[in-house]
PDB file of N, CA and C in Angstrom:
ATOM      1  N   UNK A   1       0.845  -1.168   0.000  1.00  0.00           N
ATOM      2  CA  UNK A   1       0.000   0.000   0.000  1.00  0.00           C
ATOM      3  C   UNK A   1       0.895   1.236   0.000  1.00  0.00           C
ATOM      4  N   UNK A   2       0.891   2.126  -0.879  1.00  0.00           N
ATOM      5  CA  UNK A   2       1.299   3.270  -0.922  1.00  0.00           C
ATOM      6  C   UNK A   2       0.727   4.402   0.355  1.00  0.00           C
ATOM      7  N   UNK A   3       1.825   5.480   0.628  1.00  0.00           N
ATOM      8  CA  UNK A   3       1.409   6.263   1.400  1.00  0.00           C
ATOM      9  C   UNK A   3       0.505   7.528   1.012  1.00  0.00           C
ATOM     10  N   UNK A   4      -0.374   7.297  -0.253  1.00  0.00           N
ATOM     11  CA  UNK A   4      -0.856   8.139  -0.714  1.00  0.00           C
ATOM     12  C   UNK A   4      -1.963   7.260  -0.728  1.00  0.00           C
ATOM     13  N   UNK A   5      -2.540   6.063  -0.426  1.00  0.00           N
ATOM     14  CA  UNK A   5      -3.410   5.423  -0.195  1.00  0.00           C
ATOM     15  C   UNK A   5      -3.946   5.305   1.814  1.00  0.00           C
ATOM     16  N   UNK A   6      -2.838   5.529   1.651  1.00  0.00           N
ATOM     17  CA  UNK A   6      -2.853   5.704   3.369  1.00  0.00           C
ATOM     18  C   UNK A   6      -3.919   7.117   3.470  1.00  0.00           C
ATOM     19  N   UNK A   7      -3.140   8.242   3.254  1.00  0.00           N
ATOM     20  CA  UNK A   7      -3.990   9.101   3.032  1.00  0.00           C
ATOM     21  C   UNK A   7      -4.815   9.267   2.960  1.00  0.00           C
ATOM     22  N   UNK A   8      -5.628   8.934   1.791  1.00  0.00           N
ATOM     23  CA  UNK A   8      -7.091   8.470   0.860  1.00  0.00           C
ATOM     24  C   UNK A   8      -7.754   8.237   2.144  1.00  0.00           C
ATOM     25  N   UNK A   9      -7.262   7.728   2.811  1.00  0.00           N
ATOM     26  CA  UNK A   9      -8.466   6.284   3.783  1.00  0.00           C
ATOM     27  C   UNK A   9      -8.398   7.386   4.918  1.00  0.00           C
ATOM     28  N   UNK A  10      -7.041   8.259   5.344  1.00  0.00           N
ATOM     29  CA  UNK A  10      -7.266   8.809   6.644  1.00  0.00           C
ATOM     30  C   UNK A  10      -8.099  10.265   6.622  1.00  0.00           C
ATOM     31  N   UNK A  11      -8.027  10.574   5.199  1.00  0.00           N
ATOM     32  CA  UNK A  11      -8.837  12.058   4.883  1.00  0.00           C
ATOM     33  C   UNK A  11     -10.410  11.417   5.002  1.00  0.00           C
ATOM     34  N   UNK A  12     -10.692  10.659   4.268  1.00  0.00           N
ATOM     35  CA  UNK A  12     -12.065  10.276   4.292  1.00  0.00           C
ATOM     36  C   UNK A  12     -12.816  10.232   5.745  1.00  0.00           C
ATOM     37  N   UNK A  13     -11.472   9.615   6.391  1.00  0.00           N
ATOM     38  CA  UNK A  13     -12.439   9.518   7.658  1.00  0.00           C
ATOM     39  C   UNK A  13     -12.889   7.771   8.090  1.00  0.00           C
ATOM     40  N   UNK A  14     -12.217   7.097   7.280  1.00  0.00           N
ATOM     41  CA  UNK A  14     -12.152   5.670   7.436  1.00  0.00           C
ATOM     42  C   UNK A  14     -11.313   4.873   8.595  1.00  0.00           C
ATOM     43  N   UNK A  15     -10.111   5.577   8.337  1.00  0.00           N
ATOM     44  CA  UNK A  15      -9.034   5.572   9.323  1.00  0.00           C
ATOM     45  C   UNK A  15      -8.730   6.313  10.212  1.00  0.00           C
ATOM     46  N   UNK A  16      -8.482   6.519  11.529  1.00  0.00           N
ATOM     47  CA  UNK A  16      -7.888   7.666  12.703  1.00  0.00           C
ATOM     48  C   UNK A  16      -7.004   7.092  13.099  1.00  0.00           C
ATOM     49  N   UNK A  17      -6.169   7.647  13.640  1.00  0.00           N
ATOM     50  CA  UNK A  17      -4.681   6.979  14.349  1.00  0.00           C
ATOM     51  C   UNK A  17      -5.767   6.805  15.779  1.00  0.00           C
ATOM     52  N   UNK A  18      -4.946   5.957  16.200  1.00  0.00           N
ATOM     53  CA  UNK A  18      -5.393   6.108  17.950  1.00  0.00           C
ATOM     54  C   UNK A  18      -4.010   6.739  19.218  1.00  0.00           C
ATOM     55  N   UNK A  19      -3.224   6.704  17.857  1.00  0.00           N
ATOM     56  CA  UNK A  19      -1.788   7.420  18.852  1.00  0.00           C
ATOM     57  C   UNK A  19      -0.842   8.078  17.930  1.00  0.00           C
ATOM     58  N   UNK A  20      -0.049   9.135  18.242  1.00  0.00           N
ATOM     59  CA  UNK A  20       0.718   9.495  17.829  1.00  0.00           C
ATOM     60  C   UNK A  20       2.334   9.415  18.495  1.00  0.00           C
ATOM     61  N   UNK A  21       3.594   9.068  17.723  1.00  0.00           N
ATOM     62  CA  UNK A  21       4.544   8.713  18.644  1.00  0.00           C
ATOM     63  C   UNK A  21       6.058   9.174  17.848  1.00  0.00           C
ATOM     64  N   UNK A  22       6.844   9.379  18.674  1.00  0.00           N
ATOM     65  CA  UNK A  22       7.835   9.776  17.889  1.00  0.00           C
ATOM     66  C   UNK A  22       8.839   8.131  17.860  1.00  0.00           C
ATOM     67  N   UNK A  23       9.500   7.867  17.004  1.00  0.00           N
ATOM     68  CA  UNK A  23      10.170   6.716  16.803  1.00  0.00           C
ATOM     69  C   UNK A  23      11.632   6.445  17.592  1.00  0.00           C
ATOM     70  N   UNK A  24      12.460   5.372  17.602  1.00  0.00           N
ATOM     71  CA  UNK A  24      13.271   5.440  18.193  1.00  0.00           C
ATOM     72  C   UNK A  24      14.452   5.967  16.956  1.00  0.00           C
ATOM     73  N   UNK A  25      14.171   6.032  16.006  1.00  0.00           N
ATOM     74  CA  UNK A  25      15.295   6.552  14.906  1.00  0.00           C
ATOM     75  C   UNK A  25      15.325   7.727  14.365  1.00  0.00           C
ATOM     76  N   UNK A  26      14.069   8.448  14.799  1.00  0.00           N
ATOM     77  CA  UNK A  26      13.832  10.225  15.214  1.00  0.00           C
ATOM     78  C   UNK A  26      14.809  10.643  15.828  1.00  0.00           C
ATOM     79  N   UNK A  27      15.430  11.173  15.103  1.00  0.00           N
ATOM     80  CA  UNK A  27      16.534  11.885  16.548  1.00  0.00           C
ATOM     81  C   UNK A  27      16.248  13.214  16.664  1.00  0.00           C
ATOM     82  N   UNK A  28      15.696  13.972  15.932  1.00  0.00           N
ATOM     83  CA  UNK A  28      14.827  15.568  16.229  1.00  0.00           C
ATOM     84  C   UNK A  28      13.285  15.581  16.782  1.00  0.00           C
ATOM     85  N   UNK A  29      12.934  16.035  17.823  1.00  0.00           N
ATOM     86  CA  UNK A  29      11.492  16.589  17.549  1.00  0.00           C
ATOM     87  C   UNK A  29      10.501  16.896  16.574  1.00  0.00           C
ATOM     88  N   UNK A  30      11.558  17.639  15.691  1.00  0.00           N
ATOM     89  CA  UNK A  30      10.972  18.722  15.137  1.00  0.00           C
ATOM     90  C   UNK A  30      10.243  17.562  13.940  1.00  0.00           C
ATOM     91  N   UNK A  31      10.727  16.453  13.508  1.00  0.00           N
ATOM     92  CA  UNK A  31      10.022  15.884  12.558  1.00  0.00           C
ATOM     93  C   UNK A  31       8.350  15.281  12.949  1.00  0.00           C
ATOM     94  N   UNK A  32       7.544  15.373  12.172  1.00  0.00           N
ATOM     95  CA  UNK A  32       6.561  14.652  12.876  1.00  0.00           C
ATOM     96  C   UNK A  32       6.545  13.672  13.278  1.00  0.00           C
ATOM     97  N   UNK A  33       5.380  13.573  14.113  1.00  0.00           N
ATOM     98  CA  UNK A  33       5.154  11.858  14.751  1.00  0.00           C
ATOM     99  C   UNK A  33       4.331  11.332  13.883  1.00  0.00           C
ATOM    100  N   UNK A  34       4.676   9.870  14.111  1.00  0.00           N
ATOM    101  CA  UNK A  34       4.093   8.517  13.527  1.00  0.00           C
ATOM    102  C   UNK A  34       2.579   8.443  13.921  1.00  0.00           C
ATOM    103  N   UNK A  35       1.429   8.137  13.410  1.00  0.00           N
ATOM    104  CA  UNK A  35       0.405   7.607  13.516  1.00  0.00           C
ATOM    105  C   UNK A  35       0.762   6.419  14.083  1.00  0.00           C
ATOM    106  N   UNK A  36      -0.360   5.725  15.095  1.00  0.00           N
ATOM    107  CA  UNK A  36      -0.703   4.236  15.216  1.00  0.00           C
ATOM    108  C   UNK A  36      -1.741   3.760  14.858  1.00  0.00           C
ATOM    109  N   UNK A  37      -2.081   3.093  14.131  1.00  0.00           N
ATOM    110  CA  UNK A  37      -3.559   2.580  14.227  1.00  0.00           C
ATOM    111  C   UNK A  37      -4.152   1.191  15.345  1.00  0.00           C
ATOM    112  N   UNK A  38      -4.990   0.991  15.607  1.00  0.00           N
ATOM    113  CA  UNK A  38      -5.824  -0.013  16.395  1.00  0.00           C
ATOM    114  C   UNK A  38      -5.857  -1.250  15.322  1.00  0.00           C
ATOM    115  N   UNK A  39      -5.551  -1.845  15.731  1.00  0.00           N
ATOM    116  CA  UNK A  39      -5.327  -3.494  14.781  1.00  0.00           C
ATOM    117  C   UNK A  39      -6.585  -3.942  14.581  1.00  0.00           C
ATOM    118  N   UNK A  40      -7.811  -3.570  15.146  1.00  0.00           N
ATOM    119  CA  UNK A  40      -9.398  -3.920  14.748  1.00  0.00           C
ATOM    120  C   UNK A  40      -9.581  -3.449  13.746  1.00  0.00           C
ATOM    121  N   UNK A  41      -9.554  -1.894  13.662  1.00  0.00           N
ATOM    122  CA  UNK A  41      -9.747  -1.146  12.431  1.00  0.00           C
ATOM    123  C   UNK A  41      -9.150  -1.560  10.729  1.00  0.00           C
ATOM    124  N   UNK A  42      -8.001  -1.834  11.356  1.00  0.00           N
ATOM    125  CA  UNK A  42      -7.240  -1.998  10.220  1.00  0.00           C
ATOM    126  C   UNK A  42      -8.046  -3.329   9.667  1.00  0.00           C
ATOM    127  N   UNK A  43      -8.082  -4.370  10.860  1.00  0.00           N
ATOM    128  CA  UNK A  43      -9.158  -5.684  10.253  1.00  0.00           C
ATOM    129  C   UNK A  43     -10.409  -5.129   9.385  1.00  0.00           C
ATOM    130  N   UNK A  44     -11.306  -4.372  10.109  1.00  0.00           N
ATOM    131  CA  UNK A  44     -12.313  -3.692   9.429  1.00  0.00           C
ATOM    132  C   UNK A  44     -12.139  -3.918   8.433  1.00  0.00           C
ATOM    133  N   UNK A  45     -11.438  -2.542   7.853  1.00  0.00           N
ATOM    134  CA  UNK A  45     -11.144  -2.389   6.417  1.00  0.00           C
ATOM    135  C   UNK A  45     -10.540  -3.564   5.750  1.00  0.00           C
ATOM    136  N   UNK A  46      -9.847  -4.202   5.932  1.00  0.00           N
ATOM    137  CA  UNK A  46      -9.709  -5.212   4.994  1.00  0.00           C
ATOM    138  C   UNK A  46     -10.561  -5.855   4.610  1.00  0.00           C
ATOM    139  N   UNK A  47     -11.740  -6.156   5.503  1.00  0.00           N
ATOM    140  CA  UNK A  47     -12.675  -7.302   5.173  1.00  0.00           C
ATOM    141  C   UNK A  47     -14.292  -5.973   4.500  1.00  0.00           C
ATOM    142  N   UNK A  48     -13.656  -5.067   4.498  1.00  0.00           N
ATOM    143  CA  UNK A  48     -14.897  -3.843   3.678  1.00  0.00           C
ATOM    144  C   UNK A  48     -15.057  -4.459   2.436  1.00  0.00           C
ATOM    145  N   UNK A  49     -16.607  -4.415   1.789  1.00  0.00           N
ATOM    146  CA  UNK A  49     -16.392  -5.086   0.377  1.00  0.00           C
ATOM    147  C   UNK A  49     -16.671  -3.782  -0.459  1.00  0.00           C
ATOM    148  N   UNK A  50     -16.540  -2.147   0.507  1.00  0.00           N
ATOM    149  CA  UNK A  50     -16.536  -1.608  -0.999  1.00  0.00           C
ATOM    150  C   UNK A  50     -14.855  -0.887  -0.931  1.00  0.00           C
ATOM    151  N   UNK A  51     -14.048  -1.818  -0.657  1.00  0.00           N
ATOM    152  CA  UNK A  51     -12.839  -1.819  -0.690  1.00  0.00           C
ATOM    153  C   UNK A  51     -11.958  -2.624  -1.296  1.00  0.00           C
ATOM    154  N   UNK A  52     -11.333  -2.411  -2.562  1.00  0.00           N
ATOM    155  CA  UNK A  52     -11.202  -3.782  -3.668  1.00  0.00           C
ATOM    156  C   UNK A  52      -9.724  -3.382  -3.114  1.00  0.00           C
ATOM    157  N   UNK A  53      -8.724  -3.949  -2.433  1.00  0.00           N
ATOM    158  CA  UNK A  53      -7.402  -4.847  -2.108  1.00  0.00           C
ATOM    159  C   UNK A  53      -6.693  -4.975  -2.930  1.00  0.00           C
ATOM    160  N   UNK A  54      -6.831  -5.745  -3.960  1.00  0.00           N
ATOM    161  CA  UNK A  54      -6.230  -6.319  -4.716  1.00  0.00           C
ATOM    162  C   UNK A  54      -5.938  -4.834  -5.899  1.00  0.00           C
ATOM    163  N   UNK A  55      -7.096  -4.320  -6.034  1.00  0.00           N
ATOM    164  CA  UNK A  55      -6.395  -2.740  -7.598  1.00  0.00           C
ATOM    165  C   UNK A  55      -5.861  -2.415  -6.687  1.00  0.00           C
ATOM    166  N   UNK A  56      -6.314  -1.960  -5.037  1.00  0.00           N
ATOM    167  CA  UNK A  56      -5.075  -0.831  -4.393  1.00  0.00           C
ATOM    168  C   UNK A  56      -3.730  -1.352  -4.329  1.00  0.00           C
ATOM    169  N   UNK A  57      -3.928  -2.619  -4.506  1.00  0.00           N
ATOM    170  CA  UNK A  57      -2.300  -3.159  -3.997  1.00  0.00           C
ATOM    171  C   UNK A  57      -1.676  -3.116  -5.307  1.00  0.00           C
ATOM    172  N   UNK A  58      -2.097  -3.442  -6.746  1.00  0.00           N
ATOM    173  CA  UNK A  58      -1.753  -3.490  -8.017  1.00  0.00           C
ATOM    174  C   UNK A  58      -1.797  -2.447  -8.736  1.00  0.00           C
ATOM    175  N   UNK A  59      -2.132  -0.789  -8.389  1.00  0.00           N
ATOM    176  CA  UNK A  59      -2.208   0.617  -8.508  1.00  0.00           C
ATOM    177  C   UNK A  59      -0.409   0.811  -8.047  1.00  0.00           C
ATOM    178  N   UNK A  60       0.508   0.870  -9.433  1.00  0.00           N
ATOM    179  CA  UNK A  60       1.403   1.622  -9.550  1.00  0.00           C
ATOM    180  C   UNK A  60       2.103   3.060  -9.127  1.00  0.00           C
ATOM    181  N   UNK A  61       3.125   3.057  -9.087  1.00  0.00           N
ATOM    182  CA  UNK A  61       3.409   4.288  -8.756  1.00  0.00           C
ATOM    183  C   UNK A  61       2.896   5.102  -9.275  1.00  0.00           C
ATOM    184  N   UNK A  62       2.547   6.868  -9.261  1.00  0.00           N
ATOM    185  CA  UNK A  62       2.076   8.036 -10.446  1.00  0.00           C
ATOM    186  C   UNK A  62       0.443   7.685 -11.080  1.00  0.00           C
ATOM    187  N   UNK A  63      -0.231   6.532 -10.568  1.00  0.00           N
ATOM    188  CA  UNK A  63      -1.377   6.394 -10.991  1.00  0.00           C
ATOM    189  C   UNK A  63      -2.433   7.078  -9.550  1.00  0.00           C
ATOM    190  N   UNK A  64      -3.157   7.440 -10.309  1.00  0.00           N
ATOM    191  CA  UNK A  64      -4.311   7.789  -8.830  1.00  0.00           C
ATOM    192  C   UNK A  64      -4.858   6.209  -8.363  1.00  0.00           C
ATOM    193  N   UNK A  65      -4.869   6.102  -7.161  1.00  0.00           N
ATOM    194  CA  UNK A  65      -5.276   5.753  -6.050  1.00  0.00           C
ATOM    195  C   UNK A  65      -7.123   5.037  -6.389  1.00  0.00           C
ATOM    196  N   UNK A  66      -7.427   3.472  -6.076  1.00  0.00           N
ATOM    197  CA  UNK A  66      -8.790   3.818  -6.401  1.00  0.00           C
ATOM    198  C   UNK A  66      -9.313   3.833  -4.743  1.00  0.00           C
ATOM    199  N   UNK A  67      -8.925   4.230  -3.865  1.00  0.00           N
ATOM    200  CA  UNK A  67      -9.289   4.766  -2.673  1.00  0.00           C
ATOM    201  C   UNK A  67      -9.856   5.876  -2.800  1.00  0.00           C
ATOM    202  N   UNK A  68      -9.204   7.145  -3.482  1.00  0.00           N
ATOM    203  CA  UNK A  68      -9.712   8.124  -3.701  1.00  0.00           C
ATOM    204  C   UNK A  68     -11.305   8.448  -4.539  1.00  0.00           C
ATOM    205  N   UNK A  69     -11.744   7.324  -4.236  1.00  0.00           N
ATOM    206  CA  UNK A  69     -13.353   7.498  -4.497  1.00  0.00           C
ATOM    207  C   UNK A  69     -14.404   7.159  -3.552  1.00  0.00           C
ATOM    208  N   UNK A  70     -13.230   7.017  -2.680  1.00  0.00           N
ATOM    209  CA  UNK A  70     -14.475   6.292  -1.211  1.00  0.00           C
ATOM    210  C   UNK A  70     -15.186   7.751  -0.714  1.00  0.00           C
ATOM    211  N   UNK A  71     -16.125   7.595  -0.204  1.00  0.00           N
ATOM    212  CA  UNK A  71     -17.098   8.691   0.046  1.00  0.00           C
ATOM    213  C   UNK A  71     -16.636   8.972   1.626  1.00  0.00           C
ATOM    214  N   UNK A  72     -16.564   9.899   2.164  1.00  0.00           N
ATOM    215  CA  UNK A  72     -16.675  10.213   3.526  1.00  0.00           C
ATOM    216  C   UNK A  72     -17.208   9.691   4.407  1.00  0.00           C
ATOM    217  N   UNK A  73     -16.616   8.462   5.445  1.00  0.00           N
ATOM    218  CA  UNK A  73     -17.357   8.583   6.538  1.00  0.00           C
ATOM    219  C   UNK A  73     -18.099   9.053   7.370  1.00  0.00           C
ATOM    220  N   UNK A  74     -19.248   9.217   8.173  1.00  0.00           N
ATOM    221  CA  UNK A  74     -20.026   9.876   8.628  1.00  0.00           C
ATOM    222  C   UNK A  74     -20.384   9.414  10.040  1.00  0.00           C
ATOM    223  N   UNK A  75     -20.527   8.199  10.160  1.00  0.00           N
ATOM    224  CA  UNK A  75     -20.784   7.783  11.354  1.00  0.00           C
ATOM    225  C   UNK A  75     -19.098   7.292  12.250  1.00  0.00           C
ATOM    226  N   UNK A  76     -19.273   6.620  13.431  1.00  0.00           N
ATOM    227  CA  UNK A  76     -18.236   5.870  14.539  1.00  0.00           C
ATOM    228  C   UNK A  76     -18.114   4.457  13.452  1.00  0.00           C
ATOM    229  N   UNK A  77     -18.889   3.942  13.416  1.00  0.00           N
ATOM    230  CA  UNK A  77     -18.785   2.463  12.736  1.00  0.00           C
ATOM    231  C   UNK A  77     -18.906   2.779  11.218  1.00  0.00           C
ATOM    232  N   UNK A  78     -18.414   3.436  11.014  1.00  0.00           N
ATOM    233  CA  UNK A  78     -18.240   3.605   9.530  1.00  0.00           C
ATOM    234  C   UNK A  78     -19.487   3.846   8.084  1.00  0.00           C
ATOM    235  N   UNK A  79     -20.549   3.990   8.801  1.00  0.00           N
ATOM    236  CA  UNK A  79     -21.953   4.261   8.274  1.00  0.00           C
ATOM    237  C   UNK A  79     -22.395   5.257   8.143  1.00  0.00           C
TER     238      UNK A  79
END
């Protein structure tokens, strides 16, 4: 998964970190911190069926993303 698919999913509102952390190979502050996600969530989404896996994983470099058509979350459970 590209980090521009990462994106896709965390703008929508599909994904939230549940933590933010700085790494042990950070050696400045000043860079941002890492997201964590909750290992349920991440299950979630994998098993979403209006989430096709297989184009996001086979979506090349410089091609758009087919994440970038998921509609905005609205609800807690994803509804």
């Amino acid at each position: 998964m590209r980090v521009c698919d990462l994106e896709h999913l965390r703008r929508s509102g599909w994904l939230e970190p549940v933590h933010w952390v700085h790494s042990g190979w950070q050696r400045r502050r000043d860079v941002p911190a890492v997201p964590l996600f909750g290992r349920g969530d991440l299950d979630v989404l994998l098993h979403d069926p209006a989430i096709d896996w297989t184009a996001v994983r086979a979506t090349p470099r410089g091609r758009p993303s087919p994440l970038a058509r998921l509609t905005t979350c609205t609800g807690a459970d994803g509804e």
